[in-house]
Structure formats: C-alpha cells, structure tokens
PDB file of N, CA and C in Angstrom:
ATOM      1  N   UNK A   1       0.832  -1.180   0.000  1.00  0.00           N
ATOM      2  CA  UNK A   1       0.000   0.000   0.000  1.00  0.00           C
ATOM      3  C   UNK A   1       0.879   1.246   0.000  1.00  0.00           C
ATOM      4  N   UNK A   2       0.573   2.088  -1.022  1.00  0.00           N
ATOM      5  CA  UNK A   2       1.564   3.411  -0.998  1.00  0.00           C
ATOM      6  C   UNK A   2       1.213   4.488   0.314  1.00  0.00           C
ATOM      7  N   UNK A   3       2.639   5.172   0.850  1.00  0.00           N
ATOM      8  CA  UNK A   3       2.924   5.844   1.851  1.00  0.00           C
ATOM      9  C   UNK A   3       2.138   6.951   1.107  1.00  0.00           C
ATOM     10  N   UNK A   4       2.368   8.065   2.587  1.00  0.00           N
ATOM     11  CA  UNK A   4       1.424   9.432   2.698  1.00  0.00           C
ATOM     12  C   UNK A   4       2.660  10.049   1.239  1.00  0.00           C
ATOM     13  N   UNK A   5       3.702  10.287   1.072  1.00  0.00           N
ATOM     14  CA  UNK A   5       4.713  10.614   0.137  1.00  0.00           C
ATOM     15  C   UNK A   5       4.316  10.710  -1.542  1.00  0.00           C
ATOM     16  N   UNK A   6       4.260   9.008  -1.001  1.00  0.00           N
ATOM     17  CA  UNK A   6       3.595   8.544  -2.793  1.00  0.00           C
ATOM     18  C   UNK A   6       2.303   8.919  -3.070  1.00  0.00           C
ATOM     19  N   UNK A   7       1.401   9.274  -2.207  1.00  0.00           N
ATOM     20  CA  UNK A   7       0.274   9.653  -2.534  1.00  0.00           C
ATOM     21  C   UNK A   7       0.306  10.352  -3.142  1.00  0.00           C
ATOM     22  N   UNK A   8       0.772  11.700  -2.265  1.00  0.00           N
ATOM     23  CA  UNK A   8       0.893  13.099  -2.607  1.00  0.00           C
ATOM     24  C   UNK A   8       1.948  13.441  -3.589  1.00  0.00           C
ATOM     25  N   UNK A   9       2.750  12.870  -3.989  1.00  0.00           N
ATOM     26  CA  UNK A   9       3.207  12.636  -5.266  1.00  0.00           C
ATOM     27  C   UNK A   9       2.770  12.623  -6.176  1.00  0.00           C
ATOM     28  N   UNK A  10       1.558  11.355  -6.773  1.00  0.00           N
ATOM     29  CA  UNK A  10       1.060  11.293  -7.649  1.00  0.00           C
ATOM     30  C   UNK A  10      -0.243  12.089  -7.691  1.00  0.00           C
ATOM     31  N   UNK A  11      -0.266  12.861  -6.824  1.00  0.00           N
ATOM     32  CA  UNK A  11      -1.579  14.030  -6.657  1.00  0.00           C
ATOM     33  C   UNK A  11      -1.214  15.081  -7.482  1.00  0.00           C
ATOM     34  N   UNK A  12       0.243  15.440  -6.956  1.00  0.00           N
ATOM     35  CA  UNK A  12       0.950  16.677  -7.194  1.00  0.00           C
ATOM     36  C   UNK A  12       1.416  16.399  -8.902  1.00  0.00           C
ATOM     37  N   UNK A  13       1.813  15.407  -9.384  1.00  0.00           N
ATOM     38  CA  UNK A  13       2.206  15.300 -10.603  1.00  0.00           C
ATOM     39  C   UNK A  13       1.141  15.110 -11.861  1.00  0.00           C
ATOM     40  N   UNK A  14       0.283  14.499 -10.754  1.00  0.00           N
ATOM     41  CA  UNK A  14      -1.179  14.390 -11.801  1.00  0.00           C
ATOM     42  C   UNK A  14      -1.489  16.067 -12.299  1.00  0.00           C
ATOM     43  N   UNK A  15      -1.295  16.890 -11.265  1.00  0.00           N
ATOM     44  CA  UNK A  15      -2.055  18.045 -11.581  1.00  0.00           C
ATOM     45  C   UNK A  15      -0.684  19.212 -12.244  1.00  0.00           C
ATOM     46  N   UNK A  16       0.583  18.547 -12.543  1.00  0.00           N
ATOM     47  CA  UNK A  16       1.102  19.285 -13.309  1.00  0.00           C
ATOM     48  C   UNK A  16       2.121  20.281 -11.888  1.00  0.00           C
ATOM     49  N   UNK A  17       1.976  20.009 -10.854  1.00  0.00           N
ATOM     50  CA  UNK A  17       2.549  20.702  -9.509  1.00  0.00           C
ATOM     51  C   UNK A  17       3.510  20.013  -9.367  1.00  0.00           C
ATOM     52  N   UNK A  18       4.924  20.434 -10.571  1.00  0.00           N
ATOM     53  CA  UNK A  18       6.182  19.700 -10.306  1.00  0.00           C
ATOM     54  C   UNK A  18       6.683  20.639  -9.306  1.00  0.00           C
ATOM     55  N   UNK A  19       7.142  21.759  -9.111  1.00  0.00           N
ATOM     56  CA  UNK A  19       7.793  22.331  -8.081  1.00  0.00           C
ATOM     57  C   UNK A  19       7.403  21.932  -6.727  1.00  0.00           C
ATOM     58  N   UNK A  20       5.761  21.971  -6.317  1.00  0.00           N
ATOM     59  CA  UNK A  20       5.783  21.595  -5.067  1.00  0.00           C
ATOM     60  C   UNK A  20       5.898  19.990  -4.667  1.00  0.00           C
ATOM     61  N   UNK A  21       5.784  19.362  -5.523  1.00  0.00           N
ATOM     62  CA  UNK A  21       6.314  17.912  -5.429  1.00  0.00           C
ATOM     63  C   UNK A  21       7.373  17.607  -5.507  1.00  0.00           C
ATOM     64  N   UNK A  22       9.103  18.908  -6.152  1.00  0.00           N
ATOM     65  CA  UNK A  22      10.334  18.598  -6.250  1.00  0.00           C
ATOM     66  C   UNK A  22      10.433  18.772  -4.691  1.00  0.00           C
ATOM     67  N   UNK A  23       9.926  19.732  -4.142  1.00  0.00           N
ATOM     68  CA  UNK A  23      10.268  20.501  -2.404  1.00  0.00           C
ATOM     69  C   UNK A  23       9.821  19.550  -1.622  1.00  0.00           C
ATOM     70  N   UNK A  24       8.678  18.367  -2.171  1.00  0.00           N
ATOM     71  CA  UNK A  24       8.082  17.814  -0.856  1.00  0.00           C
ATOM     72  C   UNK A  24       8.954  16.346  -1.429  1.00  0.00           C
ATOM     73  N   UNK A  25       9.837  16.151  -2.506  1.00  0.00           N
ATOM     74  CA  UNK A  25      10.696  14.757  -2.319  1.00  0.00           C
ATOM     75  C   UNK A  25      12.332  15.603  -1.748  1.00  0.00           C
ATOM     76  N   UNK A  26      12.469  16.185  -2.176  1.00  0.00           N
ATOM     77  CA  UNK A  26      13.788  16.750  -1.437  1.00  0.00           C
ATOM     78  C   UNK A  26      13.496  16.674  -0.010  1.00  0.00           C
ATOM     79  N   UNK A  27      12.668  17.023   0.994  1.00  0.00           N
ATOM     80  CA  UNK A  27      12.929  17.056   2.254  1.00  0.00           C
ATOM     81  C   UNK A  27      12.942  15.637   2.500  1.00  0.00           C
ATOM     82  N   UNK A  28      11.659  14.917   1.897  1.00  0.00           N
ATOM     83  CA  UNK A  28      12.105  13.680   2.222  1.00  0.00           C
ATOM     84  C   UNK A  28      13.520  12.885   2.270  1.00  0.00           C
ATOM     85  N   UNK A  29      14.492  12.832   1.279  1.00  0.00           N
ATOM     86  CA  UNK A  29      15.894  13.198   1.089  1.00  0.00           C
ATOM     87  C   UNK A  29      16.885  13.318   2.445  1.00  0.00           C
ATOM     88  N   UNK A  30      16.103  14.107   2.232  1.00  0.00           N
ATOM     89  CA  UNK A  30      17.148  15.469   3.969  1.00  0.00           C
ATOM     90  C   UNK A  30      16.762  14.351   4.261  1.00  0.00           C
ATOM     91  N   UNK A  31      15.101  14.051   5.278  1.00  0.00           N
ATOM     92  CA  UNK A  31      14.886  13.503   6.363  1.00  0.00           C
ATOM     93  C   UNK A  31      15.565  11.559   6.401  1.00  0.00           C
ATOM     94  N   UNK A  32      15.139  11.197   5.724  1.00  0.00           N
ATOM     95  CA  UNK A  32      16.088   9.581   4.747  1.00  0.00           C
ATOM     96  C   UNK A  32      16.670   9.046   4.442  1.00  0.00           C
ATOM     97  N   UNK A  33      17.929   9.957   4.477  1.00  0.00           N
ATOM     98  CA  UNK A  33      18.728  10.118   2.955  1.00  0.00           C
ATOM     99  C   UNK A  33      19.352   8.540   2.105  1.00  0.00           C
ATOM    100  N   UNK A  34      18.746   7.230   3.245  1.00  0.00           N
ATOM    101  CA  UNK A  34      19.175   5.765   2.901  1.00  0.00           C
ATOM    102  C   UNK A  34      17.880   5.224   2.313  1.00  0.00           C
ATOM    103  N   UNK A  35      16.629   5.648   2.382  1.00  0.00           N
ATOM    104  CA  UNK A  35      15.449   5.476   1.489  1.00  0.00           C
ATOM    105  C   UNK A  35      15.731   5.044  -0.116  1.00  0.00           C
ATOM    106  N   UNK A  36      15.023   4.545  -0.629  1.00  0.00           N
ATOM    107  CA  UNK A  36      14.861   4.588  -1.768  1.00  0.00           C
ATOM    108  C   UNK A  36      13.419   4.793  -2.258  1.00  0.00           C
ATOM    109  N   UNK A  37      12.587   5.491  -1.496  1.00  0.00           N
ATOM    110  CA  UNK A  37      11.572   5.904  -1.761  1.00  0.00           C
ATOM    111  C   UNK A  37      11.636   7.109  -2.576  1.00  0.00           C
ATOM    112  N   UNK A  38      12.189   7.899  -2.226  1.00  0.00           N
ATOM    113  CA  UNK A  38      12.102   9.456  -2.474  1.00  0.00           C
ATOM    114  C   UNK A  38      12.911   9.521  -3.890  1.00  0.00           C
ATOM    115  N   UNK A  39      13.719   9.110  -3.731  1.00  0.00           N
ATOM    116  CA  UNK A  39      14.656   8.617  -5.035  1.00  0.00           C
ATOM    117  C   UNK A  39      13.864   8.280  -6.387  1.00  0.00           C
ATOM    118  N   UNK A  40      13.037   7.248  -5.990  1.00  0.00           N
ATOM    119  CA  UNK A  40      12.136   6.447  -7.258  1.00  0.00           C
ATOM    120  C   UNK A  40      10.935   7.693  -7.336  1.00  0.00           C
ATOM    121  N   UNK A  41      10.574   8.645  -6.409  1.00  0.00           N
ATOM    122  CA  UNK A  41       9.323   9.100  -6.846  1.00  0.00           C
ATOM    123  C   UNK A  41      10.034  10.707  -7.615  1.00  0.00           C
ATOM    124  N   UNK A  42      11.582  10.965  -7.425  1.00  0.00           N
ATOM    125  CA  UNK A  42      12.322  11.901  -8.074  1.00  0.00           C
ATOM    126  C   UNK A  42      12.459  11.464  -9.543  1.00  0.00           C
ATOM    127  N   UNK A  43      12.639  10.085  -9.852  1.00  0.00           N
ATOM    128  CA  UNK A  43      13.100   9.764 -10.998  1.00  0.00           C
ATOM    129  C   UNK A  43      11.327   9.880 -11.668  1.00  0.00           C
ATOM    130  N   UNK A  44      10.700   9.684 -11.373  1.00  0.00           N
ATOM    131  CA  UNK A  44       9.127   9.660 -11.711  1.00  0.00           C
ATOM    132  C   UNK A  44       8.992  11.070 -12.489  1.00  0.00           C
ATOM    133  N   UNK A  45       8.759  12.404 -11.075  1.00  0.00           N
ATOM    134  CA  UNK A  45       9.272  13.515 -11.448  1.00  0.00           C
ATOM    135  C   UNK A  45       9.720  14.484 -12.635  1.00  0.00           C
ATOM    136  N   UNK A  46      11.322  13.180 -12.871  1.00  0.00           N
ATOM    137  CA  UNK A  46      11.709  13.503 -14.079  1.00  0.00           C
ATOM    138  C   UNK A  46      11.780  13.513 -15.371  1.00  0.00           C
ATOM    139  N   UNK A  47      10.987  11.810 -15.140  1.00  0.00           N
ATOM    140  CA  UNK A  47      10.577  11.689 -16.435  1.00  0.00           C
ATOM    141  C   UNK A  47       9.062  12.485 -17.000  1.00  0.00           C
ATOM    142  N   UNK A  48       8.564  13.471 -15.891  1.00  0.00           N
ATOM    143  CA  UNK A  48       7.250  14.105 -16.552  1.00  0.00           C
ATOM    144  C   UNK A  48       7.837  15.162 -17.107  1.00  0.00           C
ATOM    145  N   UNK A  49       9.315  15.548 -16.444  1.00  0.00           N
ATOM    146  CA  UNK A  49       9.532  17.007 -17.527  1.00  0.00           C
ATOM    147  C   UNK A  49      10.771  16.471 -18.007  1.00  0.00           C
ATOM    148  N   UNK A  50      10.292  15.523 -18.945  1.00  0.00           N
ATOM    149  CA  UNK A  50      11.340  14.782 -19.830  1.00  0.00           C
ATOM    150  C   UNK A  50      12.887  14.960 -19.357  1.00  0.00           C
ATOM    151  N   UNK A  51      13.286  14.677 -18.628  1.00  0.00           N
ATOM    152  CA  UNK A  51      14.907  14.634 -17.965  1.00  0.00           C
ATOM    153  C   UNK A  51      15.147  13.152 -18.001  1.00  0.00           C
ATOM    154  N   UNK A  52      15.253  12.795 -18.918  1.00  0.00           N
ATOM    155  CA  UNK A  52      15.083  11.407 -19.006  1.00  0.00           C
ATOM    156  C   UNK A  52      16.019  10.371 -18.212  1.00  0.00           C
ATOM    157  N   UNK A  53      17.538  11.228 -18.666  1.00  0.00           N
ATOM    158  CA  UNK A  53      18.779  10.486 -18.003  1.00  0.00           C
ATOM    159  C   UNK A  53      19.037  11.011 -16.469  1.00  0.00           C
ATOM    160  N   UNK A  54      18.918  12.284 -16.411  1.00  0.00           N
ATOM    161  CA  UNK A  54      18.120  12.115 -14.545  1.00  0.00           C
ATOM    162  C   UNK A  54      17.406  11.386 -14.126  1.00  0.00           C
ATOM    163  N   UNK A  55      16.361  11.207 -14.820  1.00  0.00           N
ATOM    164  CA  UNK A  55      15.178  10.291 -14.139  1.00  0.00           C
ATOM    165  C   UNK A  55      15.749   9.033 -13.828  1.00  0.00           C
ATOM    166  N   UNK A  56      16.712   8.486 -14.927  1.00  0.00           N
ATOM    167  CA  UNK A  56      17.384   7.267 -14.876  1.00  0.00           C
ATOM    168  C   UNK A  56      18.383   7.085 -13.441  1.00  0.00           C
ATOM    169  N   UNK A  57      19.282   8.322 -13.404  1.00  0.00           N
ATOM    170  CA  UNK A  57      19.820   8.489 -12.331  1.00  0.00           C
ATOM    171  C   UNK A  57      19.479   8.090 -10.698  1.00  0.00           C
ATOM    172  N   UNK A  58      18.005   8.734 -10.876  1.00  0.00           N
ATOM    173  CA  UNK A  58      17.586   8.589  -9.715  1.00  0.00           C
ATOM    174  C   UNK A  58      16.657   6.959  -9.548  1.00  0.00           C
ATOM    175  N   UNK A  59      16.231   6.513 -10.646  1.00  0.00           N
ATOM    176  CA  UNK A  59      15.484   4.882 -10.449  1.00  0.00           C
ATOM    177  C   UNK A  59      17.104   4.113  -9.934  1.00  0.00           C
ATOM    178  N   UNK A  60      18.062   4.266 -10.602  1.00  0.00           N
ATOM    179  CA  UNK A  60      18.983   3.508 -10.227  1.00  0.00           C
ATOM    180  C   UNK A  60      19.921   4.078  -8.787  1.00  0.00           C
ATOM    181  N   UNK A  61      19.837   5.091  -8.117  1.00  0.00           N
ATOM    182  CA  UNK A  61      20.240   5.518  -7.047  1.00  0.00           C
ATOM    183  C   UNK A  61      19.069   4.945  -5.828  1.00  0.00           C
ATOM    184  N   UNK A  62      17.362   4.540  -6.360  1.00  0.00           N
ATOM    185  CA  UNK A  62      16.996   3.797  -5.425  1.00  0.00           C
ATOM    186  C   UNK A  62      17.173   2.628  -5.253  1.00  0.00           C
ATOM    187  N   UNK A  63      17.535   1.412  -6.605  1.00  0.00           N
ATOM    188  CA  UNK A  63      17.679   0.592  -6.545  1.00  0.00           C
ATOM    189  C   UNK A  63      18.900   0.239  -5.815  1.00  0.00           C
ATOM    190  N   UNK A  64      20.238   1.245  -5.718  1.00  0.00           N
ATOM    191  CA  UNK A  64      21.397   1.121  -4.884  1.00  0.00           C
ATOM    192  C   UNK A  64      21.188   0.936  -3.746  1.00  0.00           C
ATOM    193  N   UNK A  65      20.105   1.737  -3.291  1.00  0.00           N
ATOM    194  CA  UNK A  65      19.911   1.870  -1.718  1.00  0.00           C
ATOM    195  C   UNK A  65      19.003   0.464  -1.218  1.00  0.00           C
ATOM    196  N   UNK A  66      18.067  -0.084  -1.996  1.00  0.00           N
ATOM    197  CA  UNK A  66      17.179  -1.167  -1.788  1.00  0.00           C
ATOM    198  C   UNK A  66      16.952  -1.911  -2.702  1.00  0.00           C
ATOM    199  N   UNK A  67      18.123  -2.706  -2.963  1.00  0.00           N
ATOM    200  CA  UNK A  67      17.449  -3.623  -4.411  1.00  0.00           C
ATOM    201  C   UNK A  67      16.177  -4.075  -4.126  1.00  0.00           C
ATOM    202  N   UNK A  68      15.685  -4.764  -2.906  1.00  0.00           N
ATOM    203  CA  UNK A  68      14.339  -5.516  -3.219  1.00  0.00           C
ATOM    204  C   UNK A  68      12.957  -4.661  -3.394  1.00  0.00           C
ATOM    205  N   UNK A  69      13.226  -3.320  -3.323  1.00  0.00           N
ATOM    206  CA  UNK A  69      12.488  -1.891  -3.780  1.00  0.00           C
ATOM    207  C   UNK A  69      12.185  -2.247  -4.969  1.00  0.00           C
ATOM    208  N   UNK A  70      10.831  -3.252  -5.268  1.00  0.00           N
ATOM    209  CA  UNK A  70      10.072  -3.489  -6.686  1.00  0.00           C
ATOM    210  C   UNK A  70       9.789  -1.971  -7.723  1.00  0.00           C
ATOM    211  N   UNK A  71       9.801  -0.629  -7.417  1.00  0.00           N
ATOM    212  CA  UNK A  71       9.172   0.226  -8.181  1.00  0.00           C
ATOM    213  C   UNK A  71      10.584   0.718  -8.355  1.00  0.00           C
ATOM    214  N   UNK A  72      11.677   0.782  -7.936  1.00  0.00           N
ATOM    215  CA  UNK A  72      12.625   1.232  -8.769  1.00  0.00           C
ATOM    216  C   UNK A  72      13.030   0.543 -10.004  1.00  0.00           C
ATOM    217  N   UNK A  73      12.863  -0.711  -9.516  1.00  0.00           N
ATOM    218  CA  UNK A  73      13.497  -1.899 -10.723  1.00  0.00           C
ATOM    219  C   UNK A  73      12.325  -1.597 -11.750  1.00  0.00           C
ATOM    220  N   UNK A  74      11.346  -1.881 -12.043  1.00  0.00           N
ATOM    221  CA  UNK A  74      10.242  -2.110 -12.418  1.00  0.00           C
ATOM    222  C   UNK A  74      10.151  -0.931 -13.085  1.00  0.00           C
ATOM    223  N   UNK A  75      10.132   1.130 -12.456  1.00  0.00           N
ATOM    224  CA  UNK A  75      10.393   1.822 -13.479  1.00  0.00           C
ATOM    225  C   UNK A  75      11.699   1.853 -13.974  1.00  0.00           C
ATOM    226  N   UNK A  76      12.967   1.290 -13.957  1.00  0.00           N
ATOM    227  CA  UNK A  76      14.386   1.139 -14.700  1.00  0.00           C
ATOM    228  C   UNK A  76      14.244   0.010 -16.196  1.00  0.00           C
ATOM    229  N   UNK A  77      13.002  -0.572 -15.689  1.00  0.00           N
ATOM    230  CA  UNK A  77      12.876  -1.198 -17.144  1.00  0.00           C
ATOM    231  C   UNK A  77      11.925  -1.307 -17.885  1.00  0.00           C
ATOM    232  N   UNK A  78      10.867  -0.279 -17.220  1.00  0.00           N
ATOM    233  CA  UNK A  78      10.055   0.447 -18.273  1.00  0.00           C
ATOM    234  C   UNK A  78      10.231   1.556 -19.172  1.00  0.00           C
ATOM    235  N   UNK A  79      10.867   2.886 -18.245  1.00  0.00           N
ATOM    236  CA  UNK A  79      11.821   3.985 -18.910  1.00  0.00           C
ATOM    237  C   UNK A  79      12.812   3.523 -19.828  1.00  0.00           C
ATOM    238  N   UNK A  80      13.842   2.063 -19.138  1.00  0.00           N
ATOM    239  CA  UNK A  80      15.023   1.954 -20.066  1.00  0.00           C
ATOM    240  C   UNK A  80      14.861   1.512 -21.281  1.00  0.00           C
ATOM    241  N   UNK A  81      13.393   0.939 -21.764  1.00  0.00           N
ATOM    242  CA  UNK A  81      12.855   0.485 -22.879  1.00  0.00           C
ATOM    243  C   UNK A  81      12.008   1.218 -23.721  1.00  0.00           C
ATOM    244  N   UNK A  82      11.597   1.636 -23.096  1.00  0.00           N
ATOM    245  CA  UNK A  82      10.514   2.974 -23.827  1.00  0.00           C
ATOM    246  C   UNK A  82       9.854   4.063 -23.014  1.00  0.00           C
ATOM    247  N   UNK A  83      10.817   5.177 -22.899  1.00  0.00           N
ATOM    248  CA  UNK A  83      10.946   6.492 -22.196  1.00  0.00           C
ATOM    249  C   UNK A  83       9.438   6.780 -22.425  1.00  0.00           C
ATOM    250  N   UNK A  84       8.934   6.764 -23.351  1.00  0.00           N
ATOM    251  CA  UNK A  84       7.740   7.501 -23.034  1.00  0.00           C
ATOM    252  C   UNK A  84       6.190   6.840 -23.521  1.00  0.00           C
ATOM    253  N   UNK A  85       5.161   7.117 -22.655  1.00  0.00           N
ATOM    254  CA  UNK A  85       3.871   5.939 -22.607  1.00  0.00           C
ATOM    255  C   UNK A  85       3.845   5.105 -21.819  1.00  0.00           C
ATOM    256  N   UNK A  86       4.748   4.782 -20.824  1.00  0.00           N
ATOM    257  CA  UNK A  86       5.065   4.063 -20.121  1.00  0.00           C
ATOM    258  C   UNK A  86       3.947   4.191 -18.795  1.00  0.00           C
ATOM    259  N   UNK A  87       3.845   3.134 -18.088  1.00  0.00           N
ATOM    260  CA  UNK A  87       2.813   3.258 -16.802  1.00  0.00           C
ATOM    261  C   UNK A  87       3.985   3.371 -15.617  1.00  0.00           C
ATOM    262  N   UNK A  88       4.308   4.433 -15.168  1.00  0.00           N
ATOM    263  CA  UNK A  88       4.833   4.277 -14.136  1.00  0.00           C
ATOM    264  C   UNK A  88       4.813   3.814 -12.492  1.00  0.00           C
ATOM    265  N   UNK A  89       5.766   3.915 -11.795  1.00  0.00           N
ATOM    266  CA  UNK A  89       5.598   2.858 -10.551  1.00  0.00           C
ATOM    267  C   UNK A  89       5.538   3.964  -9.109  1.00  0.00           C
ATOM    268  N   UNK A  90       4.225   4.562  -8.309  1.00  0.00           N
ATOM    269  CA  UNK A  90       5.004   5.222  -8.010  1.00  0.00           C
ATOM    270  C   UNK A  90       4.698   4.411  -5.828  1.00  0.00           C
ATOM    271  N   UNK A  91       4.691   2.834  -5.932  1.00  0.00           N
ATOM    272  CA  UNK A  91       4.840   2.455  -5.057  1.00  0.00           C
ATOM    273  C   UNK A  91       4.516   0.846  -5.631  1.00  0.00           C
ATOM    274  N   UNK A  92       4.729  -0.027  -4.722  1.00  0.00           N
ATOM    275  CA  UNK A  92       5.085  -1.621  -4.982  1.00  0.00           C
ATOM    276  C   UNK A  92       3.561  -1.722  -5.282  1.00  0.00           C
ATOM    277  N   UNK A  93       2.006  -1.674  -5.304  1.00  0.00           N
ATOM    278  CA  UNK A  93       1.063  -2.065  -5.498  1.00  0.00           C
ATOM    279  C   UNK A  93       0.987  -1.412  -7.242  1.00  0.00           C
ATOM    280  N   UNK A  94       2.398  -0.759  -7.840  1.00  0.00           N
ATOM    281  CA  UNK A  94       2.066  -0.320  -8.651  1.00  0.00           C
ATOM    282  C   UNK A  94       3.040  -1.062  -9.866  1.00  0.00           C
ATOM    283  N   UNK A  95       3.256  -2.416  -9.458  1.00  0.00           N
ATOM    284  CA  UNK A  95       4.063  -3.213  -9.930  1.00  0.00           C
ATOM    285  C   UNK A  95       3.398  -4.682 -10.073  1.00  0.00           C
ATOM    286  N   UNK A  96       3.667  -5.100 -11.156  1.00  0.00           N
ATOM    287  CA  UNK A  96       3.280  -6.471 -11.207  1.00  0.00           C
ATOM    288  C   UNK A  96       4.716  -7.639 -11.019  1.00  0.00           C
ATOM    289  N   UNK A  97       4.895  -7.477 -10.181  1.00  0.00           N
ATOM    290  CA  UNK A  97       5.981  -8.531  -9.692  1.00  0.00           C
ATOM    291  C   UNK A  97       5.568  -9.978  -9.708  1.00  0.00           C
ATOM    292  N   UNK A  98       4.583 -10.527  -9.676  1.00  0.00           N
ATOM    293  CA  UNK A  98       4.228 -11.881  -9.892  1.00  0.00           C
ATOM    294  C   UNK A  98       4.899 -12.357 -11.145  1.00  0.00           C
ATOM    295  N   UNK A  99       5.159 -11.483 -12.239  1.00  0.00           N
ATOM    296  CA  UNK A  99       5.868 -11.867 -13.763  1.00  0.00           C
ATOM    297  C   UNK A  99       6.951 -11.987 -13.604  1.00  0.00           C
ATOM    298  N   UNK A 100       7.450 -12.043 -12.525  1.00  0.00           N
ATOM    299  CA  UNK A 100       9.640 -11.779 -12.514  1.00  0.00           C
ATOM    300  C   UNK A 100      10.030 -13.146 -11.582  1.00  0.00           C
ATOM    301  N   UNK A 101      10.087 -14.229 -12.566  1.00  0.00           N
ATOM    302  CA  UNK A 101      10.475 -15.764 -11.699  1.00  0.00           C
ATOM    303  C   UNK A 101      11.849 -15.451 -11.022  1.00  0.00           C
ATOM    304  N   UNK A 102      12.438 -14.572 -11.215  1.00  0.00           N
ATOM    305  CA  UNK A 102      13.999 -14.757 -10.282  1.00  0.00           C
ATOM    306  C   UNK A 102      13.966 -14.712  -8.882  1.00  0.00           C
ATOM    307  N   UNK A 103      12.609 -13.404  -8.657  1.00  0.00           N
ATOM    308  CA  UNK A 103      12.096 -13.211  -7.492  1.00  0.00           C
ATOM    309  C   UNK A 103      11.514 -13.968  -6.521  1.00  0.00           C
ATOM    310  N   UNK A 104      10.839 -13.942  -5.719  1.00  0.00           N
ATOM    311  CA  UNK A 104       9.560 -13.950  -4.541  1.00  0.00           C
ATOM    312  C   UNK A 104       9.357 -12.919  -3.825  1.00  0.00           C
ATOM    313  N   UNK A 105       8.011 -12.788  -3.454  1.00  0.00           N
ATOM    314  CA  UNK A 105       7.775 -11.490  -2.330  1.00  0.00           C
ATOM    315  C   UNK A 105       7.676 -12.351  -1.015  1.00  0.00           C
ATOM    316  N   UNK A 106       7.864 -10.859  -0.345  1.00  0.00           N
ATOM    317  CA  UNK A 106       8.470 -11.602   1.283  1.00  0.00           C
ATOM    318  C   UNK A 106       7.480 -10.295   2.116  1.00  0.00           C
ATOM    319  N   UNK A 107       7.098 -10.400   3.062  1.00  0.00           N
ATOM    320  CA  UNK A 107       6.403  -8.892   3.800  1.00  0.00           C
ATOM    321  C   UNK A 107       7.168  -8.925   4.657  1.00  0.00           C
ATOM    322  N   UNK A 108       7.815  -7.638   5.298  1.00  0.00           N
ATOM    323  CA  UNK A 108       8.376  -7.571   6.398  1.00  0.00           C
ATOM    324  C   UNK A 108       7.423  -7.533   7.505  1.00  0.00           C
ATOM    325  N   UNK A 109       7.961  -6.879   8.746  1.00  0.00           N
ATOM    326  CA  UNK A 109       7.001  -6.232   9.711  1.00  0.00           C
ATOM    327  C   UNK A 109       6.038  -5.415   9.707  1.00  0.00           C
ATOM    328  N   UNK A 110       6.027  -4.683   8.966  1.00  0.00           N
ATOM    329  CA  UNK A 110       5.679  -3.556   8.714  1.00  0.00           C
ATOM    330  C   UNK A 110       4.450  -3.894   7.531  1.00  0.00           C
ATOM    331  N   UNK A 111       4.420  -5.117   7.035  1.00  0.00           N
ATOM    332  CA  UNK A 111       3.687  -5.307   5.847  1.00  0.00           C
ATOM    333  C   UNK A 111       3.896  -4.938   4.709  1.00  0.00           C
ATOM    334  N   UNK A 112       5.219  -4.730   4.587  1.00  0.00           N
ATOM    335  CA  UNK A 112       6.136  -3.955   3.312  1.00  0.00           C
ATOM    336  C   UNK A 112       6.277  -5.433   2.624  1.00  0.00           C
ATOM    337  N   UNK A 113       5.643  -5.052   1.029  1.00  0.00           N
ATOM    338  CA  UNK A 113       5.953  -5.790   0.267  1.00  0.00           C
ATOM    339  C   UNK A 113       7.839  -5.371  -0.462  1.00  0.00           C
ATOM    340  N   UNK A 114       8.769  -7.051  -0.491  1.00  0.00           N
ATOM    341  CA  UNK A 114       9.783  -6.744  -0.764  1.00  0.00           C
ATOM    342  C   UNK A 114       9.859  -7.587  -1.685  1.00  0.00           C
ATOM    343  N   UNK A 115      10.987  -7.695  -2.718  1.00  0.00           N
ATOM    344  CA  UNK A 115      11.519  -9.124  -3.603  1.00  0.00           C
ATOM    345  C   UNK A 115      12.878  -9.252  -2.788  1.00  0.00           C
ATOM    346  N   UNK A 116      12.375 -10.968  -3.050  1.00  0.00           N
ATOM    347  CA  UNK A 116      14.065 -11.999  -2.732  1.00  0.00           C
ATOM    348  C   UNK A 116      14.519 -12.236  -3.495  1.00  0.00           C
ATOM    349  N   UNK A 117      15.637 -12.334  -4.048  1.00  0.00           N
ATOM    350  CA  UNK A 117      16.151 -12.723  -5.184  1.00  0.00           C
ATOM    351  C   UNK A 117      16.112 -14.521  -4.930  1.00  0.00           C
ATOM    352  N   UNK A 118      15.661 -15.384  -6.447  1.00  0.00           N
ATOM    353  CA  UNK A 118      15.782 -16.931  -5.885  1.00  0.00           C
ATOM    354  C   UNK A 118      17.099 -17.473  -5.545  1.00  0.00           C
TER     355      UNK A 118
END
C-alpha cells in the first residue's frame, strides 16, 4: 500500500505541480537520505519534464539503496525500454511482480511488500 509521500506525489504530478512535489521529495531526502523511496518518486518527477537520463539516475540511485524496492526496478525497465507511454511505478502495489520468476515477495514487519532474489 503506498505511503502518505507517494500519494501526494502522484496528486501533485497528476495536476502538473512539479515544483511543489520537487520541495516535498527533497525534504524527504534530507529527512532519509538511505530510502529509496524518495529517489524512485524523483526519478518519476523527471521523467514528466522529460529529464530522461536524470530520471534514470535517480530509479537507479533507489535501486542502490534497496534492491528488493520493486518500483525502482520495475520503473528502470520500463523507462530503459521505452521512455515515453510508459505506466509508471510510483509504489510496490504499482508493480506487477508476480511476472519476474527470479524473485519472490516476502512482507516484512511492517507489511512492506519486498523481492528476494531466488
């Protein structure tokens, strides 16, 4: 289930409110800075005002921080295949991970959906 972050993310980007959605993933950042949340919803971000190889930057700076972070991987190989039309990821319910046999999902404590690698 997507955080209060990702919500308001895809609120803010739906309606074209990139600035106040760059200010409200940057603090996240500050507050995080080992997240890979904020990261994947920057690279999102970027690909709405076509920054394409930023955007890339940042899917793969979340995947550094959390490989088993399904929406970084998941937008790194939707963008890396076809930048644009793409359905983006902007939390794990926004991923179809059941298609990726290398994997399994695992829930932590928290009820955080993760992938294991097999």
């Amino acid at each position: 289930m997507a955080g209060t972050l990702e919500k308001a993310c895809r609120t803010l980007i739906a309606r074209a409110e990139y600035a106040k959605c760059e200010k409200k993933i940057r603090k996240a950042m500050e507050e995080d800075p080992h997240s890979a949340v904020p990261h994947n919803l920057m690279g999102i971000l970027l690909e709405q005002q076509c920054q394409h190889t930023l955007a890339m930057k940042h899917f793969r700076a979340a995947a550094a921080l959390d490989p088993t972070y399904i929406p970084a991987r998941y937008n790194m190989e939707q963008f890396g295949t076809q930048p644009f039309g793409v359905r983006c990821a902007f939390c794990e319910d926004d991923c179809p991970a059941e298609n990726d046999p290398q994997f399994a999902e695992k829930f932590d404590e928290n009820h955080q959906r993760h992938l294991v690698h097999l």
